[in-house]
Protein backbone atom coordinates (compact mmCIF):
# COMPACT_ATOMS: atom_id res chain seq x y z
CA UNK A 1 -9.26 4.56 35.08
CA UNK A 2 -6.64 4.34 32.86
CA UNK A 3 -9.35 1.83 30.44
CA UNK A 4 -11.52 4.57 30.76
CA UNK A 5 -9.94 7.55 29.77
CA UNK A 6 -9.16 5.67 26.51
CA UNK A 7 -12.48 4.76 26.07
CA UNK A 8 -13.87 8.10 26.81
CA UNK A 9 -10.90 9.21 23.89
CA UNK A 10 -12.17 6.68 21.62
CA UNK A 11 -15.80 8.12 21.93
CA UNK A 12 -14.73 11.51 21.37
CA UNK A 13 -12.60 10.82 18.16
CA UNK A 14 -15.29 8.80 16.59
CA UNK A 15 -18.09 11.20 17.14
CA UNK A 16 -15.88 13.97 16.01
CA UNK A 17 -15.42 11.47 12.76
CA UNK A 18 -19.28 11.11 12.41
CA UNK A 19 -19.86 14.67 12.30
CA UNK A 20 -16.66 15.66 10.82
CA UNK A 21 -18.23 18.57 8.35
CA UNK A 22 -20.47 20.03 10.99
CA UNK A 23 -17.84 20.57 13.43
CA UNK A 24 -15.76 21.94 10.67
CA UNK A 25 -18.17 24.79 10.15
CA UNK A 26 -17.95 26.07 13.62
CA UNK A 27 -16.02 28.92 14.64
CA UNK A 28 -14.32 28.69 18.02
CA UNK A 29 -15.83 31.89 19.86
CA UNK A 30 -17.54 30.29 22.17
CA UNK A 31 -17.07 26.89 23.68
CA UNK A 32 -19.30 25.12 26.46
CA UNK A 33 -17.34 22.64 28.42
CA UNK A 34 -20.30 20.75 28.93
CA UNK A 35 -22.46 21.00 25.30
CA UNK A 36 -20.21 18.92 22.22
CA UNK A 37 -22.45 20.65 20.32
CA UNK A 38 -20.37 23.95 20.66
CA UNK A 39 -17.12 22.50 20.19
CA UNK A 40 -14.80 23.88 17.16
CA UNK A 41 -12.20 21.04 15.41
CA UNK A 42 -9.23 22.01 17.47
CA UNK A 43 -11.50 21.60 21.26
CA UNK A 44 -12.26 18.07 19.72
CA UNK A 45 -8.96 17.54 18.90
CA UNK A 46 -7.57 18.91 22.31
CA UNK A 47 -10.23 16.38 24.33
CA UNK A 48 -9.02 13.58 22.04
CA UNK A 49 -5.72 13.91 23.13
CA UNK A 50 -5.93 15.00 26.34
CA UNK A 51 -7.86 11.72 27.32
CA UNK A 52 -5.17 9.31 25.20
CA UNK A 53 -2.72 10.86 27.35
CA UNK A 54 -4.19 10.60 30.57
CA UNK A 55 -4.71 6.63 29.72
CA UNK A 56 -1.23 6.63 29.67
CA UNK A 57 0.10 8.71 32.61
CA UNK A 58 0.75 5.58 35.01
CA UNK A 59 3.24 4.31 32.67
CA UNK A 60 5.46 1.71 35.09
CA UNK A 61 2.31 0.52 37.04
CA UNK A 62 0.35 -0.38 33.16
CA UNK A 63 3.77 -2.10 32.12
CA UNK A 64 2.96 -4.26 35.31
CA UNK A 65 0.09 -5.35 34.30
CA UNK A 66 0.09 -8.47 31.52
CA UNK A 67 -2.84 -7.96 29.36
CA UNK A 68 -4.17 -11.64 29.51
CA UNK A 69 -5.57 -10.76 32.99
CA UNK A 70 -8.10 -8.56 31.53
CA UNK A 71 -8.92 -11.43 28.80
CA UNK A 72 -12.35 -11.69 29.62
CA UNK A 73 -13.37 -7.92 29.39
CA UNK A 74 -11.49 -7.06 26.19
CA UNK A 75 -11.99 -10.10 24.28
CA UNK A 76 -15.21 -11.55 23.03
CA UNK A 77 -15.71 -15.28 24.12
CA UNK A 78 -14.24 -17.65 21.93
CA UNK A 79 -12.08 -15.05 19.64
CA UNK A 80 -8.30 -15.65 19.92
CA UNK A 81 -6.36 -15.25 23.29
CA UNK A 82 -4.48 -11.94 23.67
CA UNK A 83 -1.31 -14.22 24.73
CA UNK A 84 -1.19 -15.82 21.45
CA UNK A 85 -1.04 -15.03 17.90
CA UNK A 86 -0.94 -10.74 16.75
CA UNK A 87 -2.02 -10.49 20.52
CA UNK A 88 1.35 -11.53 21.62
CA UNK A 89 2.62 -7.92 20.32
CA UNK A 90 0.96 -6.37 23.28
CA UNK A 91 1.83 -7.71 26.80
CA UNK A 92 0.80 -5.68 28.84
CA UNK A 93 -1.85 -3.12 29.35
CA UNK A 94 0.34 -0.21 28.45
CA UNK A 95 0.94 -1.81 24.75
CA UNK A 96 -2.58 -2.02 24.44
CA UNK A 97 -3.51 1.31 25.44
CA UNK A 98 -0.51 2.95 23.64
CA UNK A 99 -1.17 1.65 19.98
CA UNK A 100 -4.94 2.71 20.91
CA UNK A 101 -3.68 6.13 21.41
CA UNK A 102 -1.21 5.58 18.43
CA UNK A 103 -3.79 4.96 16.25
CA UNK A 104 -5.32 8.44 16.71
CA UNK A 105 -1.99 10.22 16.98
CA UNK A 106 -0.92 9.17 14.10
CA UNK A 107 -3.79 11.02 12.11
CA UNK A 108 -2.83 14.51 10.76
CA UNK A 109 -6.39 15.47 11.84
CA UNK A 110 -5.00 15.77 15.97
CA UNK A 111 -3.04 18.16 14.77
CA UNK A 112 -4.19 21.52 16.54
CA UNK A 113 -1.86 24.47 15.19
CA UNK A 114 1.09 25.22 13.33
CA UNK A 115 3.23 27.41 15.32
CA UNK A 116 6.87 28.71 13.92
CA UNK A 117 8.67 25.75 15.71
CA UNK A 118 6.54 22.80 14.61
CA UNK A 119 8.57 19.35 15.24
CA UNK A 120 9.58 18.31 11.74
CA UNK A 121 11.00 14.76 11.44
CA UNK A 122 13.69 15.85 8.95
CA UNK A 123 17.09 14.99 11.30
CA UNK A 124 18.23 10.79 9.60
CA UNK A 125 18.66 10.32 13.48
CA UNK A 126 15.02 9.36 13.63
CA UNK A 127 15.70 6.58 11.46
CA UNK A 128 18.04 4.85 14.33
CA UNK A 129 17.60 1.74 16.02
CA UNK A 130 17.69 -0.27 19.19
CA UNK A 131 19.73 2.25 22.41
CA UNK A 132 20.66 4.77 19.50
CA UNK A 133 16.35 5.50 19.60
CA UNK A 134 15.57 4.78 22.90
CA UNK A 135 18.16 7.29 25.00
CA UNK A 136 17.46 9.95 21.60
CA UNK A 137 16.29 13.32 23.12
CA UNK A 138 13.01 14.57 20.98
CA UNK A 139 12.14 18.34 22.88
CA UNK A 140 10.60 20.65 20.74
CA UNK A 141 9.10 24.01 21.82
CA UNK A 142 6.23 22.45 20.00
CA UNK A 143 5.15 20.46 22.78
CA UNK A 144 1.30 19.90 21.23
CA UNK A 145 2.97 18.68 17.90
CA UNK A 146 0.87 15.04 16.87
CA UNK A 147 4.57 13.99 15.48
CA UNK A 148 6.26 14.50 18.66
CA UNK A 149 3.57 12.75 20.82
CA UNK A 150 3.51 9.81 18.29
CA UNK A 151 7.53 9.80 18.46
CA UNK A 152 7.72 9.86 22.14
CA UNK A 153 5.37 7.07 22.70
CA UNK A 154 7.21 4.94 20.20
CA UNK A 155 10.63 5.67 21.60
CA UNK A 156 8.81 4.59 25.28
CA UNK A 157 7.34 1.46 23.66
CA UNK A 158 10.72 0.80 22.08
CA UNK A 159 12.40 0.97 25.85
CA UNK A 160 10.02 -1.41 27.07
CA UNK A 161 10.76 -4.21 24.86
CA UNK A 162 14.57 -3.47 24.32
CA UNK A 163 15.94 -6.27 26.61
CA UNK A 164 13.14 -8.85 26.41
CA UNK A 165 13.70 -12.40 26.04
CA UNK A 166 11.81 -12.14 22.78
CA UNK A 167 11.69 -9.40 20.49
CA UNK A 168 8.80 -9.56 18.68
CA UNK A 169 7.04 -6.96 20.35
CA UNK A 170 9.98 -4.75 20.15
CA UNK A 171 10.77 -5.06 16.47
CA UNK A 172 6.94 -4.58 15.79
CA UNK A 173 7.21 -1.41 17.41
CA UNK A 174 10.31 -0.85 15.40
CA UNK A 175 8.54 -1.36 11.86
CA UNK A 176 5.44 1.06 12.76
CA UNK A 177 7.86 3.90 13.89
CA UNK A 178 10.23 3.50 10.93
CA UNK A 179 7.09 3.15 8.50
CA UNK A 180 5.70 6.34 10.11
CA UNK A 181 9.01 8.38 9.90
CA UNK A 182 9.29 7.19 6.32
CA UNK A 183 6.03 8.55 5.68
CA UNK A 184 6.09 12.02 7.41
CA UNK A 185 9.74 12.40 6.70
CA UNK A 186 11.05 15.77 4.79
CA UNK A 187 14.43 14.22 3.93
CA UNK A 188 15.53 13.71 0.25
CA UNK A 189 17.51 10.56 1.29
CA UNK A 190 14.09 8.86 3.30
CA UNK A 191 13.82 5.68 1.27
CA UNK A 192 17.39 4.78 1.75
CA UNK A 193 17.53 5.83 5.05
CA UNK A 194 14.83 3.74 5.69
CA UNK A 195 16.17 0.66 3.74
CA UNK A 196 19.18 0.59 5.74
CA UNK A 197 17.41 0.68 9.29
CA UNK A 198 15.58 -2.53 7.77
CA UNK A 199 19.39 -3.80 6.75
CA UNK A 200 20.35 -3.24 10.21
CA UNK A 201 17.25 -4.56 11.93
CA UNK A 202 17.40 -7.70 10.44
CA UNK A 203 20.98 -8.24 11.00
CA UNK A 204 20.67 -7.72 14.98
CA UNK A 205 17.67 -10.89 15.14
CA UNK A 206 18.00 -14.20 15.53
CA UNK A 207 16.49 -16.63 13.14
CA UNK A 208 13.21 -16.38 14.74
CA UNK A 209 9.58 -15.42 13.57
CA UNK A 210 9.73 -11.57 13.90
CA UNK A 211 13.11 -12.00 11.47
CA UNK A 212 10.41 -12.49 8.74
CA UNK A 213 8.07 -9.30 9.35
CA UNK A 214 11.46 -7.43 8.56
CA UNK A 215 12.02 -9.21 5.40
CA UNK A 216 8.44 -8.57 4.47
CA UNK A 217 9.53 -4.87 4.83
CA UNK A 218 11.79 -5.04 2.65
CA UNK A 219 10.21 -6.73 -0.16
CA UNK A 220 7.59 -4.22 0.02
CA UNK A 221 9.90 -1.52 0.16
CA UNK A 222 11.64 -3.41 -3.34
CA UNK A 223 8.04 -4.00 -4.67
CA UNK A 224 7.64 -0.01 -4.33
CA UNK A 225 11.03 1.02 -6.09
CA UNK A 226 10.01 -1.42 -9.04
CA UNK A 227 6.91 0.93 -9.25
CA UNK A 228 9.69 3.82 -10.16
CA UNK A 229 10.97 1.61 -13.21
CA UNK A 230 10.77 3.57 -16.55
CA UNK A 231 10.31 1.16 -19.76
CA UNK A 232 11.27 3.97 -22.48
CA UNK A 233 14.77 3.82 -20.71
CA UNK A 234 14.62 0.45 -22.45
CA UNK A 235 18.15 -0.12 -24.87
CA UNK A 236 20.12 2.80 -22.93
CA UNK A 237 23.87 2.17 -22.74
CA UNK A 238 23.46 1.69 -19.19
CA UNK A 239 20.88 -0.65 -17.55
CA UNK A 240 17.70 1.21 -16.37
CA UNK A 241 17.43 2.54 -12.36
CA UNK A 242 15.13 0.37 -10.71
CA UNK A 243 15.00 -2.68 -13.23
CA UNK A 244 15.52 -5.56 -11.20
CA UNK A 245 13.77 -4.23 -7.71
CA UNK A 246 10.73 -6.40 -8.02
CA UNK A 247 12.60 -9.93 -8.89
CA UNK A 248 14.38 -8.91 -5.41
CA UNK A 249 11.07 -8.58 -3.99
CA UNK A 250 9.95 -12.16 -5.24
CA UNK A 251 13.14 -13.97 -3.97
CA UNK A 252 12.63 -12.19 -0.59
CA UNK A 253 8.76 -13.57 -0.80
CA UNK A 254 10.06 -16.88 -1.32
CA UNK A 255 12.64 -16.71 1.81
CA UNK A 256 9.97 -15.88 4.12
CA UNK A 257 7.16 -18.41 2.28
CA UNK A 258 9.61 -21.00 3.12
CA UNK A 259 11.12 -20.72 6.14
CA UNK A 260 8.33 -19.37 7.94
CA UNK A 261 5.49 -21.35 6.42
CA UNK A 262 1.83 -20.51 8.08
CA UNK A 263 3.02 -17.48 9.62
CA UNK A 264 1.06 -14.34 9.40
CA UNK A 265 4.09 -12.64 7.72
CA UNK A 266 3.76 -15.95 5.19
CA UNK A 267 0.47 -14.96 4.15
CA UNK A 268 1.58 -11.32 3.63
CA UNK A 269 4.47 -12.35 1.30
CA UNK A 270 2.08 -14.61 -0.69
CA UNK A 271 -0.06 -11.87 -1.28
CA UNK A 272 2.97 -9.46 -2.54
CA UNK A 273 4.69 -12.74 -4.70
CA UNK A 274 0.68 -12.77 -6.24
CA UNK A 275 0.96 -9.31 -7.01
CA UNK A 276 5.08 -9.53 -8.83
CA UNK A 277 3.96 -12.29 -10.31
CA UNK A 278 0.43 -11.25 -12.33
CA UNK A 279 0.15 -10.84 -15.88
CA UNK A 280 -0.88 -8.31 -17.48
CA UNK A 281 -2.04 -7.19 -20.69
CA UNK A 282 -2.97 -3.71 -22.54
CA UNK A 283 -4.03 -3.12 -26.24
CA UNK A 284 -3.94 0.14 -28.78
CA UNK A 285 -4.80 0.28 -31.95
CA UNK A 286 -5.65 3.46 -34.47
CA UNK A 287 -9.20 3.94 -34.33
CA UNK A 288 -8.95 4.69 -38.09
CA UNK A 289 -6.51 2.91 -40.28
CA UNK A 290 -5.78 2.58 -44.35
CA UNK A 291 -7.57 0.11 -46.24
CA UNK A 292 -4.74 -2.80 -47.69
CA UNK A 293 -1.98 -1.39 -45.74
CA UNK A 294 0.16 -2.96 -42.38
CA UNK A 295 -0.61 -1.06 -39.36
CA UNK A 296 0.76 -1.31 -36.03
CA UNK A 297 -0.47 -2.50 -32.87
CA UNK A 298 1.07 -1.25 -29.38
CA UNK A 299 1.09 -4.12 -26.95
CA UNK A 300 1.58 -3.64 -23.44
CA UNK A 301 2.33 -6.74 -20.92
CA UNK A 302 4.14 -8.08 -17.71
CA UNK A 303 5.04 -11.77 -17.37
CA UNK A 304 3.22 -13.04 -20.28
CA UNK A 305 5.61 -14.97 -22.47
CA UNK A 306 3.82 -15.48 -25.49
CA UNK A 307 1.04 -14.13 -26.85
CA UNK A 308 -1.89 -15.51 -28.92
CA UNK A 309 -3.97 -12.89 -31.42
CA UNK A 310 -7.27 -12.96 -33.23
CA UNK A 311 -9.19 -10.83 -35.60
CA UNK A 312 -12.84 -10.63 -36.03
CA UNK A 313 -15.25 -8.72 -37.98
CA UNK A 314 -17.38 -6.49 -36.20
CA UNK A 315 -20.66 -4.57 -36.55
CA UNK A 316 -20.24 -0.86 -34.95
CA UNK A 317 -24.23 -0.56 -35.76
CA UNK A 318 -25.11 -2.80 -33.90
CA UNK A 319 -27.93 -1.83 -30.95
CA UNK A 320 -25.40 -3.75 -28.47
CA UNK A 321 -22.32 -1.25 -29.52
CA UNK A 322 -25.01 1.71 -29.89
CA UNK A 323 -26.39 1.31 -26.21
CA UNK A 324 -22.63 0.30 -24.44
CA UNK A 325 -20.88 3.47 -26.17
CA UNK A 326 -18.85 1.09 -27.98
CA UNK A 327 -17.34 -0.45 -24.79
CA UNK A 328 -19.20 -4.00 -24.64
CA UNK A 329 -16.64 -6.56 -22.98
CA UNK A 330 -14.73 -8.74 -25.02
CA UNK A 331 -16.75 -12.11 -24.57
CA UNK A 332 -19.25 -11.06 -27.62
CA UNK A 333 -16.34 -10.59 -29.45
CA UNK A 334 -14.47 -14.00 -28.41
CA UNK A 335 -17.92 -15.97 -29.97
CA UNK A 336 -16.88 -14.20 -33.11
CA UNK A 337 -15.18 -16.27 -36.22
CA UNK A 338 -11.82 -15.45 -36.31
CA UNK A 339 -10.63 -13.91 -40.01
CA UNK A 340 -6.79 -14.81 -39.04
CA UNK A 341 -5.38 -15.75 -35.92
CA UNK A 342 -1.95 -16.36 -34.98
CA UNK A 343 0.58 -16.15 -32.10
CA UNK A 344 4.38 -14.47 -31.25
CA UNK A 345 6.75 -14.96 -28.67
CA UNK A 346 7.19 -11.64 -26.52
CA UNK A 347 10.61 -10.68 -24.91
CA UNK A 348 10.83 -11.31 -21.45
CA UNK A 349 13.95 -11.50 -19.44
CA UNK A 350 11.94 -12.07 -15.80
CA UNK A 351 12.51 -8.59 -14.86
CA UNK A 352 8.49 -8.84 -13.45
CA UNK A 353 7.99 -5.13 -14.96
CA UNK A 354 6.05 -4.01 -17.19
CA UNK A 355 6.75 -3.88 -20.91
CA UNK A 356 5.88 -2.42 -24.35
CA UNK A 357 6.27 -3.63 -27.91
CA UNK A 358 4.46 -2.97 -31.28
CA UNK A 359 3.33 -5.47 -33.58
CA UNK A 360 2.65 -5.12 -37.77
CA UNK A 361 -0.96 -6.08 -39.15
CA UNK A 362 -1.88 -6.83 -42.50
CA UNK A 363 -3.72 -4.33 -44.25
CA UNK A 364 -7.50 -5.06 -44.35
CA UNK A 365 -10.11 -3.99 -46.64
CA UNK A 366 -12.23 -1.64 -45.64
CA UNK A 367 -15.07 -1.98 -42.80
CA UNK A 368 -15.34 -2.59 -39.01
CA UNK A 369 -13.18 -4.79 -36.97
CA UNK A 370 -11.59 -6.14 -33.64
CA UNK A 371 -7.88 -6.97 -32.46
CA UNK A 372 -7.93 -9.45 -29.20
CA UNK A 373 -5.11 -10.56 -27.57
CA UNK A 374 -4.72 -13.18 -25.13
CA UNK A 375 -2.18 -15.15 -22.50
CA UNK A 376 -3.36 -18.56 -23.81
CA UNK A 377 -5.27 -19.74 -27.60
CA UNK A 378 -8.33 -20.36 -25.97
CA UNK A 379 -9.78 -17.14 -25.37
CA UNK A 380 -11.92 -17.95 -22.19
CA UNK A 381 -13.75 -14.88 -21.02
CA UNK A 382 -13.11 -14.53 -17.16
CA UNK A 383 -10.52 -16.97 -16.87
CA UNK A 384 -7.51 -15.75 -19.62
CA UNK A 385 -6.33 -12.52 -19.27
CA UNK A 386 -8.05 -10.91 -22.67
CA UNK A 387 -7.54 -7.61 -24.58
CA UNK A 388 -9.20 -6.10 -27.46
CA UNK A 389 -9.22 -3.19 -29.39
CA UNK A 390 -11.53 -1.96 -31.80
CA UNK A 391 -10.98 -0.20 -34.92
CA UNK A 392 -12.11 1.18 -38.63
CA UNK A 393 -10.51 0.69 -41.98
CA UNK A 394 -11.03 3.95 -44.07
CA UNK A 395 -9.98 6.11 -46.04
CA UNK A 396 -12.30 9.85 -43.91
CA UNK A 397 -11.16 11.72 -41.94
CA UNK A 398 -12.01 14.45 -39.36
CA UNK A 399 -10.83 17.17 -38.03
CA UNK A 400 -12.33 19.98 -35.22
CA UNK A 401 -11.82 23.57 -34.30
C-alpha cells in the first residue's frame, strides 16, 4: 500500500503539471471529491501531499524492508541493480519512497497558504550536522508548511543512516538538506554557514568514496563565489574579494579526479575543472572610428595567454551582410587576406577569472573593416576560440532625438 499511495501521489502531481494553467483558473467554490476536473491548485496540492505522506506513515516497518527485494518490480531488466552504484543511496524501501516524496516537497508549488506563522528556515541551527540535526525539534504552528515537511523527512532520513557501517547514504542525505536550506534560507550569513557544515562534514569521514561528494560541494560552492569576482577592482591597494575562489575550485577538482578516479563524483569534478578551465574570448571595437588615427580595442578573456590578431577588409554592401543584419559568423571573414596581423602576450596570473584589457590600432584610411582575435595563429573556424568585431573608418556622424 505504501507503493501505492506514492504512485497514486505521483499521478496526481504530474497531471496537475500537465494542466497546470487550467487548474490555475479555477476558483475553489466548489470541489467534487470524485471529478479532478473541479479541483482548484491548493485541492491538488492537498491530494499530492496527503498521498506522499500516507506512503510514508509505516516508517520502522519500510526501514525493514531492503529495497533489492523489490528489484524486479522497480527496475527494468537489465538496468543497474538498486544494491549497487547511485542505488546504493537508498536501502531500503523507506529511502526510496522518501526522496520520491522529497522530490515533490521540495517544489514551492505544494505550498498551500501562507498563514502569519509560516516555518521560515532563518535559525543557522538548520545548518547543523550529524546528532546536533537529528534530536533538533522543528514544530511550527504551521504544520502544512512544504519547508517543514521537507525538513522533517530529512532530519528522519538523517536518523536512519546516523550509525551505519557506511555513510554514504547518510552524508547524501546530508548534502540535499544542506543544499536545500542554503537555497530557501533568509539568513545574511547562508553561504558561510553553509561552507562550514561542508568543513565539518568532511572532517567527521573517513577516506572513503562519499568523502569526495563533499569535496565536490565545495568546489562548487568555490566555483560560485568566483562568479562574485569584480575585474574593475583590478590594481586596488588591497587584493580583490573573491579573486582566487575558482583556482581553489580546480585544486579541489584535481583531489577528487585523483583519488577517486571513475567515481561518479570523478566525473562531476571533471565537468566543473572543464568549466574553470575554458577560455574565453570577447571583442569591442567603435563602430565608427577616425581615418589615420590609433584607436582602441577592448579585449575581454579568461585563460588565454596570448593572443593572435588580424585585420581584413570588408564589404558592409555586400548581399551576405545585407540579409544577416551585419552578424554573419566569423569564418567568411577568416578566408579574408589579412592587411596586418600580429600577436601580444596578455596578463595572466592563473587566477581562472575573467579579464579585461585594451589594445591601440593603427589608424586606417577610410572604408569598411574587421578586427578578429584568436587563442592560436591559425584561425580555424569551430575549432579556435575566434572573435571579431566589425567597424567603419569615417569622418560622419549621427545623432537622434
Amino acid at each position: 500500500s505504501a507503493l501505492l499511495h506514492s504512485v497514486i501521489g505521483e499521478q496526481y502531481w504530474s497531471y496537475y503539471r500537465d494542466n497546470r494553467w487550467e487548474i490555475m483558473e479555477r476558483t475553489a467554490t466548489h470541489d467534487d471529491p470524485s471529478d479532478m476536473a473541479t479541483w482548484s491548485q491548493p485541492v491538488f496540492m492537498r491530494k499530492v501531499i496527503d498521498e506522499y505522506r500516507a506512503s510514508l506513515v509505516d516508517a520502522d516497518s519500510l526501514k525493514a524492508v531492503p529495497v533489492g527485494t523489490l528489484e524486479r518490480i522497480l527496475v527494468d531488466p537489465g538496468s543497474t541493480p538498486l544494491s549497487s552504484g547511485e542505488g546504493s543511496l537508498r536501502p531500503t524501501l523507506f529511502d526510496l519512497l522518501a526522496h520520491r516524496a522529497l522530490a515533490v516537497f521540495r517544489n514551492t508549488e505544494t505550498r498551500i497558504a501562507e498563514p502569519a506563522s509560516r516555518f521560515k528556515l532563518n535559525d543557522a541551527k538548520y545548518f547543523s550536522l550529524f546528532e546536533d540535526f537529528t534530536s533538533l525539534r522543528l514544530g511550527s504552528a504551521d504544520s502544512t508548511s512544504w519547508e517543514l515537511q521537507t525538513m522533517e523527512l530529512y532530519k528522519e532520513l538523517e536518523r536512519t543512516h546516523l550509525n551505519t557501517s557506511t555513510p554514504d547514504a547518510m552524508v547524501d542525505n546530508a548534502l540535499a538538506r544542506l543544499a536545500f536550506v542554503r537555497e530557501r534560507s533568509t539568513l545574511p550569513g547562508k553561504d558561510s554557514l553553509y561552507l562550514n557544515a561542508l568543513t565539518t562534514l568532511a572532517s567527521r569521514l573517513p577516506n572513503d568514496s562519499c568523502l569526495s561528494d563533499v569535496l565536490v560541494a565545495q568546489a562548487r560552492w568555490h566555483q560560485e563565489m568566483g562568479g562574485k569576482y569584480q575585474r574593475h577592482t583590478e590594481g586596488l591597494p588591497t587584493e580583490a574579494p573573491w579573486k582566487w575562489e575558482n583556482k581553489q575550485a580546480l585544486t579541489l577538482c584535481d583531489t577528487v579526479i585523483l583519488r577517486y578516479p571513475g567515481s561518479f563524483a570523478a566525473s562531476d569534478a571533471a565537468n566543473i575543472r572543464a568549466s574553470l578551465v575554458d577560455g574565453h574570448l570577447s571583442l569591442n571595437v567603435e563602430e565608427g572610428v577616425l581615418p589615420n588615427a590609433p584607436f582602441k580595442a577592448a579585449i575581454t578573456y579568461r585563460n588565454t595567454p596570448k593572443l593572435w590578431l588580424r585585420l581584413v577588409k570588408d564589404d558592409w554592401s555586400t548581399e551576405e551582410y545585407l540579409q544577416n543584419n551585419g552578424n554573419a559568423d566569423g569564418e567568411k571573414l577568416v578566408e579574408r587576406k589579412a592587411l596586418r596581423e600580429w600577436s601580444i602576450d596578455l596578463p595572466d596570473d592563473g587566477d581562472l577569472n575573467g579579464h579585461l584589457t585594451e589594445i591601440a590600432t593603427d589608424g586606417l584610411p577610410f572604408g569598411h573593416y574587421a578586427l578578429l582575435i584568436s587563442n592560436t595563429s591559425a584561425f580555424t573556424p569551430k575549432v579556435d576560440d575566434i572573435a571579431f568585431a566589425r567597424f567603419w573608418v569615417t569622418r560622419l556622424a549621427m545623432t537622434q532625438r
